[in-house]
C-alpha atoms as a PDB file:
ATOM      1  CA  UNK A   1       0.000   0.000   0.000  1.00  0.00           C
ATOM      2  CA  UNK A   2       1.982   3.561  -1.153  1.00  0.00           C
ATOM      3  CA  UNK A   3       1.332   6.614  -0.869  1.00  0.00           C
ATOM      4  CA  UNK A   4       0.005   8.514  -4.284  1.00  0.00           C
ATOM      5  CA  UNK A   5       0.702  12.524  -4.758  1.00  0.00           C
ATOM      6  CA  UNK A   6      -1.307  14.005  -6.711  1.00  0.00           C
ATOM      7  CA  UNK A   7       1.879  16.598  -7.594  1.00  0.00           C
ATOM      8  CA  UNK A   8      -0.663  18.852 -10.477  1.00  0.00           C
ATOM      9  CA  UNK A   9      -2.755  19.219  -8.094  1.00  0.00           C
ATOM     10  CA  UNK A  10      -0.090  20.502  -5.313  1.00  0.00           C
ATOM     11  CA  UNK A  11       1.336  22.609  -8.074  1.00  0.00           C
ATOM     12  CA  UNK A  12      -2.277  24.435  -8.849  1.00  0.00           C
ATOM     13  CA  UNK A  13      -2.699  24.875  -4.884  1.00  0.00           C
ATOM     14  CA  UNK A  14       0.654  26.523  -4.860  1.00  0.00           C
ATOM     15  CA  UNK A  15       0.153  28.734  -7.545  1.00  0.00           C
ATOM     16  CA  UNK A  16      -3.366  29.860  -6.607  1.00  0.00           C
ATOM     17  CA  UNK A  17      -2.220  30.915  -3.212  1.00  0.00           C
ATOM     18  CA  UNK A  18       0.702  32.640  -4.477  1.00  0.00           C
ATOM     19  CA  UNK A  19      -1.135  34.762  -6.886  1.00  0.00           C
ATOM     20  CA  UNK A  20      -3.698  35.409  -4.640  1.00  0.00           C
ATOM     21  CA  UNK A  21      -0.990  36.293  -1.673  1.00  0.00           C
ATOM     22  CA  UNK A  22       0.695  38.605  -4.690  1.00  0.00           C
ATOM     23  CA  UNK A  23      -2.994  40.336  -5.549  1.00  0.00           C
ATOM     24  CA  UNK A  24      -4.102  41.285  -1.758  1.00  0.00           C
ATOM     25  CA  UNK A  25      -0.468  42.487  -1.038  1.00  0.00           C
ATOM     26  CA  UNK A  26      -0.262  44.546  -4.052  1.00  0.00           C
ATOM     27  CA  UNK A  27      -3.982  46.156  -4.436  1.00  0.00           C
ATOM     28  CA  UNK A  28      -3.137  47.165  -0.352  1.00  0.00           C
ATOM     29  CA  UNK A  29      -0.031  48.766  -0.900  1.00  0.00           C
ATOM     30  CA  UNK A  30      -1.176  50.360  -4.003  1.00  0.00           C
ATOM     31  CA  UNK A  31      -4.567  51.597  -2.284  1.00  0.00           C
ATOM     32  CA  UNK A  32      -1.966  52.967   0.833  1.00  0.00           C
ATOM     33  CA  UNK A  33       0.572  54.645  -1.440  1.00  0.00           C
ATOM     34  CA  UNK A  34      -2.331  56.321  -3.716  1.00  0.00           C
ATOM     35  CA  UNK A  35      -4.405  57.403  -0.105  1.00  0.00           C
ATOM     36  CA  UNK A  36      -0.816  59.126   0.705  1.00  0.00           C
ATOM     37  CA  UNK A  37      -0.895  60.538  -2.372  1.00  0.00           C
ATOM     38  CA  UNK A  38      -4.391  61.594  -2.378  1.00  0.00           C
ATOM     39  CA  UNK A  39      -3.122  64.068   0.858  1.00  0.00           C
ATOM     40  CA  UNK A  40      -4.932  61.296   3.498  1.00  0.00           C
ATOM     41  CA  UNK A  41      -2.123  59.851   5.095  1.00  0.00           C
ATOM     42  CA  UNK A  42      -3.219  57.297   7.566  1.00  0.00           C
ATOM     43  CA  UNK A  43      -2.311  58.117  11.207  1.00  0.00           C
ATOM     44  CA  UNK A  44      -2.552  55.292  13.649  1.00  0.00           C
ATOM     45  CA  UNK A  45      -2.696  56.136  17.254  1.00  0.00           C
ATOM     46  CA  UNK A  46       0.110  54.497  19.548  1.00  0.00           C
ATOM     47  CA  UNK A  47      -0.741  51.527  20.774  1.00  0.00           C
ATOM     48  CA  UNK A  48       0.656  50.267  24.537  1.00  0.00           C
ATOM     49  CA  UNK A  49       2.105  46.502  24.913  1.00  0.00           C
ATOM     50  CA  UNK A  50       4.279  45.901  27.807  1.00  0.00           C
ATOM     51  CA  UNK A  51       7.676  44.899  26.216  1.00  0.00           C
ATOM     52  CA  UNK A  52       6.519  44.347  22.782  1.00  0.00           C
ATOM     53  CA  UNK A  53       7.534  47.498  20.811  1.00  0.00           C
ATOM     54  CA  UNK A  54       8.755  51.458  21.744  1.00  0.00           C
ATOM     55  CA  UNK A  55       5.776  53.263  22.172  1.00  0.00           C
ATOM     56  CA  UNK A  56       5.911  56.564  21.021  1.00  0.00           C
ATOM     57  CA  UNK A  57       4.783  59.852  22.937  1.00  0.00           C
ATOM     58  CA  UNK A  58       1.336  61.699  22.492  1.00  0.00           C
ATOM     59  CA  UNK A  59       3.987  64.379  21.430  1.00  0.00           C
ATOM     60  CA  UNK A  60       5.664  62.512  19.105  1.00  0.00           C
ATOM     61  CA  UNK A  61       1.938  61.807  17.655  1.00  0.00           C
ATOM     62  CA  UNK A  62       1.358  65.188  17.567  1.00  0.00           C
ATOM     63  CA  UNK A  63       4.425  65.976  15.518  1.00  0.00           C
ATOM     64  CA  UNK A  64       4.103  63.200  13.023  1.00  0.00           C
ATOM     65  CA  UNK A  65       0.186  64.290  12.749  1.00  0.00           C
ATOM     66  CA  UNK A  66       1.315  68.158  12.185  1.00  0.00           C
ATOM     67  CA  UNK A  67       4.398  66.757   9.542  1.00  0.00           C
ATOM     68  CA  UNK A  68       2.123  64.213   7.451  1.00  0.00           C
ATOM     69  CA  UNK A  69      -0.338  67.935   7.190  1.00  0.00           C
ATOM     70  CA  UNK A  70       2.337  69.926   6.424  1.00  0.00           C
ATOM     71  CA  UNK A  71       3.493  67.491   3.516  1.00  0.00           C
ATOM     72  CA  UNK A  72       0.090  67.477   2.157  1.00  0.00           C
ATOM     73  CA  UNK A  73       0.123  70.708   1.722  1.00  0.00           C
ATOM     74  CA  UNK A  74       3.249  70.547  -0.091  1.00  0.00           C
ATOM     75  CA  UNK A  75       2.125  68.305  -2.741  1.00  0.00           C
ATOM     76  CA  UNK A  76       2.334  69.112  -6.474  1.00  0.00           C
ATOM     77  CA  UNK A  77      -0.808  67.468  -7.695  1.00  0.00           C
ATOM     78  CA  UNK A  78      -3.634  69.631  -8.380  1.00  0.00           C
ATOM     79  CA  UNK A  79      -6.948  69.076  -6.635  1.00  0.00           C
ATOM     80  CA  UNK A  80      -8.540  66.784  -9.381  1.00  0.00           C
ATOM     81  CA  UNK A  81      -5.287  64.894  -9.436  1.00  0.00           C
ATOM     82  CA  UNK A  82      -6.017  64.276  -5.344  1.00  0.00           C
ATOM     83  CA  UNK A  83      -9.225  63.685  -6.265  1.00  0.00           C
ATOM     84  CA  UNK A  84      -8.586  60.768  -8.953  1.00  0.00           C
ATOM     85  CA  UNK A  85      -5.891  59.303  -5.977  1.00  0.00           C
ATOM     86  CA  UNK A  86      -8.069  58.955  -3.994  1.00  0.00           C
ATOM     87  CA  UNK A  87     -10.739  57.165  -5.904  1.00  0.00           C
ATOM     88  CA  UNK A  88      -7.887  55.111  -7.145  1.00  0.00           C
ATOM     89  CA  UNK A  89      -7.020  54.422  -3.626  1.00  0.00           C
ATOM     90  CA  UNK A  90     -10.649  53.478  -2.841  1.00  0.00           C
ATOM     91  CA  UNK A  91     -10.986  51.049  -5.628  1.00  0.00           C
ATOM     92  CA  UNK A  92      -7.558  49.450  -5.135  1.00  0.00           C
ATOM     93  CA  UNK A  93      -9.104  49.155  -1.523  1.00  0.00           C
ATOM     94  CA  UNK A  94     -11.986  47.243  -2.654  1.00  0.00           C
ATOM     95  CA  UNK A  95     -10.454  45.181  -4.937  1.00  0.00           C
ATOM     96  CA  UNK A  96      -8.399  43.570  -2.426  1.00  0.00           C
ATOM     97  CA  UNK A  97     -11.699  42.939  -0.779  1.00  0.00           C
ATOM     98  CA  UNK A  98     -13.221  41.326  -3.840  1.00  0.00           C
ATOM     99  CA  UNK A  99     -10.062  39.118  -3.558  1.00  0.00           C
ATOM    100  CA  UNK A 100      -9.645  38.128  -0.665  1.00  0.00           C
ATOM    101  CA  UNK A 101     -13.473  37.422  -0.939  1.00  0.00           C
ATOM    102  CA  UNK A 102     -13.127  35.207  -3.915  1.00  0.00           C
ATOM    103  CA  UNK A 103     -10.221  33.152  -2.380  1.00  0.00           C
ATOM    104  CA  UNK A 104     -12.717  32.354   0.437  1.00  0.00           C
ATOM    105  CA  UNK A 105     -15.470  31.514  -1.710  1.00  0.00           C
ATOM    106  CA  UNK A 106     -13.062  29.337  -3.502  1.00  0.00           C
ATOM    107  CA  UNK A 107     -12.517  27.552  -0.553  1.00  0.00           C
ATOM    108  CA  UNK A 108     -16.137  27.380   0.497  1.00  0.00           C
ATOM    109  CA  UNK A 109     -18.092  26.523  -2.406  1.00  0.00           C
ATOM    110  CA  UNK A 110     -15.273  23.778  -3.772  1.00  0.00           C
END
């Protein structure tokens, strides 16, 4: 009695998660670099774990808040070129929704 490995198979697995891991990855960094672009630079408030990480100061917040406002206001694009960012950034958003969405129902209704 062997063992049989179905080695197609393995190789379609492989390649469907890789493409999929590719697509999410790439539509989220695309949607984050266009938001940036777009003038809406995401600011995440410090979070506290005991030993974990350096948490940085409310000050420090404020600072990086007051820079990532300041930059904005330095960018070249025009306000229709913002504008078209950010949808960009939106869709690119949604689309990595709609795939990660798909892989699941691939993995559901299979």
């Amino acid at each position: 009695m062997g063992i049989s490995i179905d080695w197609l198979a393995f190789v379609q697995v492989f390649a469907a998660a890789l493409i999929g891991a590719l697509l999410v990855v790439g539509f989220y960094a695309g949607g984050l670099r266009l938001l940036v672009r777009g003038g809406r630079a995401p600011i995440v408030a410090p979070a506290e774990f005991t030993d974990a990480i350096t948490v940085i100061s409310e000050k420090e917040a404020r600072r990086a808040a007051k820079a990532a406002a300041k930059a904005a206001k330095k960018s070249p694009l025009t306000d229709a070129q913002k504008r078209l960012a950010l949808i960009g950034a939106y869709l690119s958003f949604a689309l990595c929704g709609v795939a990660v969405l798909a892989g699941l129902a691939l993995i559901v209704l299979h």
